[in-house]
N, C-alpha and C. Protein backbone atom coordinates (compact mmCIF):
# COMPACT_ATOMS: atom_id res chain seq x y z
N UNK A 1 0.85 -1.17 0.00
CA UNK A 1 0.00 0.00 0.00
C UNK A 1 0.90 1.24 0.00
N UNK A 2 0.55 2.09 -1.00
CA UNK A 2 1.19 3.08 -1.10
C UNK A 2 0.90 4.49 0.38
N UNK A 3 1.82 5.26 0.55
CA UNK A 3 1.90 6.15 1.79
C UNK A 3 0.44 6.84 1.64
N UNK A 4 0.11 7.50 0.26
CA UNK A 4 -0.91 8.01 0.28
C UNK A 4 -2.32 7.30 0.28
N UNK A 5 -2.34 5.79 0.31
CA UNK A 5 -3.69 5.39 0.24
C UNK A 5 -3.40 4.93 1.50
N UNK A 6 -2.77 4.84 2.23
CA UNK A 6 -2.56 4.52 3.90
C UNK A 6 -3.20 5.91 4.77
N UNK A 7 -2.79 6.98 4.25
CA UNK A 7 -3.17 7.86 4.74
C UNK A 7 -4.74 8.53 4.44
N UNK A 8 -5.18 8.23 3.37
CA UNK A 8 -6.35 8.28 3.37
C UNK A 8 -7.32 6.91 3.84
N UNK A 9 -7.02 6.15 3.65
CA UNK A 9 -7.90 5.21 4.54
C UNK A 9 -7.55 5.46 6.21
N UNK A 10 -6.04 6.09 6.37
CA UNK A 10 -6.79 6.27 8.48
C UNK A 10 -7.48 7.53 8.31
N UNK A 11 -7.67 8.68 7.67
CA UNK A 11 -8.64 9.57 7.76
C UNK A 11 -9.81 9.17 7.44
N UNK A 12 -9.98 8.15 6.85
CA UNK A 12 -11.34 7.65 6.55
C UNK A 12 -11.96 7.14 8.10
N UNK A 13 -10.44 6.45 8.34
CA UNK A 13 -11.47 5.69 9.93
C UNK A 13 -11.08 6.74 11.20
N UNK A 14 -10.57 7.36 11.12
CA UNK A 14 -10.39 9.32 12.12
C UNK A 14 -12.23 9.87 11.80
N UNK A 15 -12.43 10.40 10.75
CA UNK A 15 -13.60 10.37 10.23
C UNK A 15 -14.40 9.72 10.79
N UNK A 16 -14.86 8.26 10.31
CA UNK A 16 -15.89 7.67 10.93
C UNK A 16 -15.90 7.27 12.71
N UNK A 17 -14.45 7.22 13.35
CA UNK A 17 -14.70 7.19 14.54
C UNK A 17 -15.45 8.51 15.26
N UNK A 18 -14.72 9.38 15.14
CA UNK A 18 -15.19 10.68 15.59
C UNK A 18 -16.88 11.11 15.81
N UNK A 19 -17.02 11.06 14.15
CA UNK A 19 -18.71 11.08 13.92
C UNK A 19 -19.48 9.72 15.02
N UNK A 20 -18.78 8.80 15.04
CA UNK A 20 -19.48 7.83 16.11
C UNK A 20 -19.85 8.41 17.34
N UNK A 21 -18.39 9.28 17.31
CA UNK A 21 -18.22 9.68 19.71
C UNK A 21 -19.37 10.55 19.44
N UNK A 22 -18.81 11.52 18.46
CA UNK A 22 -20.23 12.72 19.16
C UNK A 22 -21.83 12.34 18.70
N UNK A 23 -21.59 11.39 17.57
CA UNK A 23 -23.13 10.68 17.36
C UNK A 23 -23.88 10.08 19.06
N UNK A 24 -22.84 9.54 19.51
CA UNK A 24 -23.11 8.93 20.78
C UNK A 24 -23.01 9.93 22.29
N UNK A 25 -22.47 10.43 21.97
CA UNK A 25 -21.51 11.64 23.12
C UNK A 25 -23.32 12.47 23.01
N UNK A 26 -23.89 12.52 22.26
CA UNK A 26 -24.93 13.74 22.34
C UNK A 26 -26.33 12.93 22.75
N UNK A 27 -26.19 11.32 22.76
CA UNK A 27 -27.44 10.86 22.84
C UNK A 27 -28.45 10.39 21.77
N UNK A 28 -28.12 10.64 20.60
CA UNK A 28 -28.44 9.92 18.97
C UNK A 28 -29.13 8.16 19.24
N UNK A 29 -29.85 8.12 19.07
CA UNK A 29 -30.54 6.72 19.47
C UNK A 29 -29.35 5.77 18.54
N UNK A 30 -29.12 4.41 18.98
CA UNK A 30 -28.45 3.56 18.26
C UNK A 30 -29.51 2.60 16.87
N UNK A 31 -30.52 2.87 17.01
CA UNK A 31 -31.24 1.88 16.13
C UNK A 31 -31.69 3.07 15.30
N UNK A 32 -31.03 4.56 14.88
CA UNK A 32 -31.14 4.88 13.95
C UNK A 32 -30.15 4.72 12.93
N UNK A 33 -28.77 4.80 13.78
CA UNK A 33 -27.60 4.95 13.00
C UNK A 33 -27.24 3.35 12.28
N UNK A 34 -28.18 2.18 12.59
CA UNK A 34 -28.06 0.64 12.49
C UNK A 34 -29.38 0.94 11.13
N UNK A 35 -30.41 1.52 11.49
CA UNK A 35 -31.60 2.14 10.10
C UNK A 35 -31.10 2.37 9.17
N UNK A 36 -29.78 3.76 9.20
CA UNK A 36 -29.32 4.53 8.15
C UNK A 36 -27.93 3.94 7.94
N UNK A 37 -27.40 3.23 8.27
CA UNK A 37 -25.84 3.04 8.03
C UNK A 37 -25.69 2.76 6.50
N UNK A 38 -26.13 1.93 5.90
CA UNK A 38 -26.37 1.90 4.55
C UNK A 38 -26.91 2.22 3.90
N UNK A 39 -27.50 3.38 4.37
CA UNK A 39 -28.37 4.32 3.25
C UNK A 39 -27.73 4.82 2.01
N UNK A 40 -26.36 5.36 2.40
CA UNK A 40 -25.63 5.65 0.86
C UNK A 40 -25.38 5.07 0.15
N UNK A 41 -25.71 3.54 0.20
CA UNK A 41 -25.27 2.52 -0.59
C UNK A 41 -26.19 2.31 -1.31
N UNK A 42 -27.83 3.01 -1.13
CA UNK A 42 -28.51 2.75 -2.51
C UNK A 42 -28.54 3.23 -3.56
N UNK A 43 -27.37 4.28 -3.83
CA UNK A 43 -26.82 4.82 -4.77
C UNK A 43 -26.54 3.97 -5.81
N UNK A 44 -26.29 2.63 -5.49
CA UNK A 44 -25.82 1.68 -6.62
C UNK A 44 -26.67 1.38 -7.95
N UNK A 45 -28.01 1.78 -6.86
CA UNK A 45 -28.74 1.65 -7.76
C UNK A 45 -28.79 2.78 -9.54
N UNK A 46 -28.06 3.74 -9.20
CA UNK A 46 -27.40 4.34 -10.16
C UNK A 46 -26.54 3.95 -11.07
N UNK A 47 -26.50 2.35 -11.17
CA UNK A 47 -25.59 1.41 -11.98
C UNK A 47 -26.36 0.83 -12.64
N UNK A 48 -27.91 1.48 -12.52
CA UNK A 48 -28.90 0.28 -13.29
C UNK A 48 -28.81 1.39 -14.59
N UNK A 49 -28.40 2.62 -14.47
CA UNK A 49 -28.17 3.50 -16.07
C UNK A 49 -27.06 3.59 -16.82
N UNK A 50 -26.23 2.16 -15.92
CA UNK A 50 -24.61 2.40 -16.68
C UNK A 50 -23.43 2.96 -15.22
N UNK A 51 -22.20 2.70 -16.29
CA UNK A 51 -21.48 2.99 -15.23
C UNK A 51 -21.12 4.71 -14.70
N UNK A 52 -21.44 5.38 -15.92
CA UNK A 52 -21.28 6.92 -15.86
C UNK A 52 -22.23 7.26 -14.81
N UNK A 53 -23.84 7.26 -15.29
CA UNK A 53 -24.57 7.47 -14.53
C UNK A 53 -24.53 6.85 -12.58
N UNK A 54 -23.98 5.29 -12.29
CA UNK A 54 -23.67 5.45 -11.62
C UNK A 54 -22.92 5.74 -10.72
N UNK A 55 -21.77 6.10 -11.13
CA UNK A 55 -20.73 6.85 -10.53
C UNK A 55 -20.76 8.09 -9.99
N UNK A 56 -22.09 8.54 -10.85
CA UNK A 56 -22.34 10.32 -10.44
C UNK A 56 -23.22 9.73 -9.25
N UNK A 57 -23.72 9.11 -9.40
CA UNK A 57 -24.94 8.57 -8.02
C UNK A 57 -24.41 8.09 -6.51
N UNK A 58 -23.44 7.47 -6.99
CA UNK A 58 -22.56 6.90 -5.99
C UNK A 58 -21.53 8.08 -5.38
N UNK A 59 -20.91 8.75 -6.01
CA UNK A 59 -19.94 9.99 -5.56
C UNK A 59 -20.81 10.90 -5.08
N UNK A 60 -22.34 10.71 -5.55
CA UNK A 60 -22.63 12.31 -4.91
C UNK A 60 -23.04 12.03 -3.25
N UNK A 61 -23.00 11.19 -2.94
CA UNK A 61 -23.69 10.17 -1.42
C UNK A 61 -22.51 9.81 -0.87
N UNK A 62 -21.35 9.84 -1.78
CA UNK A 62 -19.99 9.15 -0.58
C UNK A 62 -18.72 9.88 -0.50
N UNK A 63 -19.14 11.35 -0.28
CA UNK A 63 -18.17 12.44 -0.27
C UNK A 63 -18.43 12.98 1.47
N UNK A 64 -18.03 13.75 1.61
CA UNK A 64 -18.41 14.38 2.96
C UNK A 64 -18.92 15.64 2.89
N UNK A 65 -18.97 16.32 1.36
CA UNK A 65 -19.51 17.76 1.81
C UNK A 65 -21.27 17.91 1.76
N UNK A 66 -21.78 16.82 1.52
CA UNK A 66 -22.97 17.25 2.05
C UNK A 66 -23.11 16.69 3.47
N UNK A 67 -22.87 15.50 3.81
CA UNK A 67 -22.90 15.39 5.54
C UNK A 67 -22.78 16.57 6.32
N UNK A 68 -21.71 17.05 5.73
CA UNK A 68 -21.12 18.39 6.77
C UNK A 68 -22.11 19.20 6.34
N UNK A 69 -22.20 19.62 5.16
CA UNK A 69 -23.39 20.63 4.80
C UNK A 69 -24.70 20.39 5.62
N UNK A 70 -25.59 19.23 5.40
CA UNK A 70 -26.38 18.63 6.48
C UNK A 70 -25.93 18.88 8.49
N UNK A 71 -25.25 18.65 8.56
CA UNK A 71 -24.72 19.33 9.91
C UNK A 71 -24.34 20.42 10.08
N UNK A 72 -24.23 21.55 9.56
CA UNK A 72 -24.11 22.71 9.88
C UNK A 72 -25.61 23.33 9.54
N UNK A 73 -26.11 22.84 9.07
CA UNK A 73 -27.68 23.18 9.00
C UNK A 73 -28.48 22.72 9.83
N UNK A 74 -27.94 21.76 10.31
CA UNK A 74 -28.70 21.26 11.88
C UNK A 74 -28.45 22.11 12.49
N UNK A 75 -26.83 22.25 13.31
CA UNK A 75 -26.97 23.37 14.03
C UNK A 75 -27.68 24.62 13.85
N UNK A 76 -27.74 25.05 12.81
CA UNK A 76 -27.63 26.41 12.95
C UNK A 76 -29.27 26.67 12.91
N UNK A 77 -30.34 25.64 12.75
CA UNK A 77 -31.87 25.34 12.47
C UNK A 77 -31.84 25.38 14.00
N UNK A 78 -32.18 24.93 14.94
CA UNK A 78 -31.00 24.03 14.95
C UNK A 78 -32.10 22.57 14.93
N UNK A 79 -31.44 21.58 14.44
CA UNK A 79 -31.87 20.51 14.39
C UNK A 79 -31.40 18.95 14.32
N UNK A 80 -31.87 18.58 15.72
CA UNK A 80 -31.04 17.54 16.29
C UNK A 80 -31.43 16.07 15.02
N UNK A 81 -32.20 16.05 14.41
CA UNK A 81 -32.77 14.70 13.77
C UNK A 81 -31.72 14.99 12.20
N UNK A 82 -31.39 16.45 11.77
CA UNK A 82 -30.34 16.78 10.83
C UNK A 82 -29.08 16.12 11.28
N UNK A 83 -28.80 16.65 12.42
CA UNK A 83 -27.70 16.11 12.68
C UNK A 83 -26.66 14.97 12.89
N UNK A 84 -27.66 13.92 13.53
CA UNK A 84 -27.83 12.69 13.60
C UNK A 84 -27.85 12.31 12.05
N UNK A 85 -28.62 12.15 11.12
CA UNK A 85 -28.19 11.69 10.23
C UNK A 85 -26.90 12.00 9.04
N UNK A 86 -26.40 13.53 9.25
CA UNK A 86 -25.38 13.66 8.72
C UNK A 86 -24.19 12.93 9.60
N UNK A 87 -24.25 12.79 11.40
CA UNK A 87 -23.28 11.77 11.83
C UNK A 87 -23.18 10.55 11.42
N UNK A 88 -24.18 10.05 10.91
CA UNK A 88 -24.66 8.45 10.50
C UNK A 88 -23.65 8.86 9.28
N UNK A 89 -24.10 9.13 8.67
CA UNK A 89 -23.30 9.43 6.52
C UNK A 89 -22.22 9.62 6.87
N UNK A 90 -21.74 10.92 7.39
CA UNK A 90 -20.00 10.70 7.47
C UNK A 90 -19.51 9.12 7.93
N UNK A 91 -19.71 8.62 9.38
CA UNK A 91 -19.31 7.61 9.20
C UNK A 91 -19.42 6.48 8.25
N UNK A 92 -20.28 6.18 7.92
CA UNK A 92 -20.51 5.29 6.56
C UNK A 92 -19.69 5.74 5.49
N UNK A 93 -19.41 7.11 5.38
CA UNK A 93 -18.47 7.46 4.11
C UNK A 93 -16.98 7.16 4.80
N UNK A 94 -16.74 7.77 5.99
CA UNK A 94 -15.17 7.38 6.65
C UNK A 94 -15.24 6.03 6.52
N UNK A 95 -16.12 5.05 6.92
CA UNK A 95 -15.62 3.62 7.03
C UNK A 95 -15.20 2.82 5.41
N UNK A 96 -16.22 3.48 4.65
CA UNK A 96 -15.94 2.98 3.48
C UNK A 96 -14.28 3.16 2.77
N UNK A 97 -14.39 4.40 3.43
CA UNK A 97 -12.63 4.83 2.94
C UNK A 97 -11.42 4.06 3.58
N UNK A 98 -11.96 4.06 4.86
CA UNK A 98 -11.13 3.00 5.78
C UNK A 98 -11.26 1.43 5.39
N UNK A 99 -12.01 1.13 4.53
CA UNK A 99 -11.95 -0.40 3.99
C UNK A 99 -11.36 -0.06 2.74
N UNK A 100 -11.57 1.03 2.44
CA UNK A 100 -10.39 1.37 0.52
C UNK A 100 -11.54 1.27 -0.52
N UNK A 101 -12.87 1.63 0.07
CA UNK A 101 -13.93 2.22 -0.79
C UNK A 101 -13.56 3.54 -1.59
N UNK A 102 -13.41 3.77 -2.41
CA UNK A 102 -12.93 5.48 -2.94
C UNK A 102 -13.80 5.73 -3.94
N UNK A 103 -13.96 6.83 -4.47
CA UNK A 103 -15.38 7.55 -5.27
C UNK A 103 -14.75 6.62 -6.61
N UNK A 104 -15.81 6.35 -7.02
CA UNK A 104 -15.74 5.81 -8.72
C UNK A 104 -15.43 6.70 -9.85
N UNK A 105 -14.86 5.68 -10.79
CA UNK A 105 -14.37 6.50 -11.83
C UNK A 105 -15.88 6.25 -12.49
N UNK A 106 -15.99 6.66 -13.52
CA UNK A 106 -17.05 5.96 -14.61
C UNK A 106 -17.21 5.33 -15.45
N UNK A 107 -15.70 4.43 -15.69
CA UNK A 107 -15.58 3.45 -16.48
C UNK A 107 -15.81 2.25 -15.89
N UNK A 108 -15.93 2.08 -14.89
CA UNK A 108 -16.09 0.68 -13.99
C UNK A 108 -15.96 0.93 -12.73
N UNK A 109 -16.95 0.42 -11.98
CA UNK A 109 -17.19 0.00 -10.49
C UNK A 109 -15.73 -0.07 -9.38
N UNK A 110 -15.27 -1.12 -10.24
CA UNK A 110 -14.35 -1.31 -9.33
C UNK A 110 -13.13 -0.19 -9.19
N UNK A 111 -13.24 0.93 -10.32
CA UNK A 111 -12.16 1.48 -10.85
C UNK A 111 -12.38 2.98 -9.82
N UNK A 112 -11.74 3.06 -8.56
CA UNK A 112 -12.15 3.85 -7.31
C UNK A 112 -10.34 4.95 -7.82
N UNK A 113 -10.58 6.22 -6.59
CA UNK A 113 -9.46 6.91 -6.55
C UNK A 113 -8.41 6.36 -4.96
N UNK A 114 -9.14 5.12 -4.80
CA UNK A 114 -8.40 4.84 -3.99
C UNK A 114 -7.36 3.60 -4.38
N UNK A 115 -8.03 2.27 -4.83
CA UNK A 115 -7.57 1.11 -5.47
C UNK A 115 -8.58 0.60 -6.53
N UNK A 116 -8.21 -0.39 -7.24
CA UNK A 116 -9.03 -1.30 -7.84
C UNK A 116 -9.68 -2.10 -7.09
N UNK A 117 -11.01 -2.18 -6.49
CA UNK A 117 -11.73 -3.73 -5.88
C UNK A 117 -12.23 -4.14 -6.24
């Protein structure tokens, strides 16, 4: 494994731990974040139009700037049920990175900016 995909997969799992503590640290029920943990993953279904189309489907659900976007709009609403689910998504997006999930190219599935899987 190269230095730089080492280093982005422990920010992936820095990422998803974190979003866990304060998911938990604030009181976030556990049988939501077990509801939503794979919610970004029905993005795949964006593979039923090809691989272009799903790649845009899949990258737009497994980035972090809408989580965060979603959480700073909680706060600032303020709104605790926002928040909670943007903690749920980041982690699901950190963990994925931390297993060497990386956004898709659009030539193929497996063909990520992290590795081939």
């Amino acid at each position: 494994m190269t230095r730089p995909r080492l280093l982005l997969r422990l920010e992936g799992a820095a990422a998803a731990a974190a979003a866990l503590l304060v998911y938990f640290h604030y009181g976030h029920p556990w049988w939501l974040l077990v509801l939503l943990i794979l919610a970004p993953d029905l993005t795949f279904l964006g593979y039923l139009g090809g691989p272009r189309i799903g790649a845009a489907f899949y990258n737009a659900a497994h980035t972090y700037t809408v989580p965060v976007a979603l959480a700073a709009i909680g706060d600032f609403t303020p709104s605790g049920a926002a928040i909670a689910v943007a903690l749920v998504w980041i982690v699901h997006v950190g963990g994925d990175r931390a297993l060497g999930y990386g956004l898709k190219y659009p030539t193929a599935f497996k063909h990520t900016h992290l590795e081939r899987v």
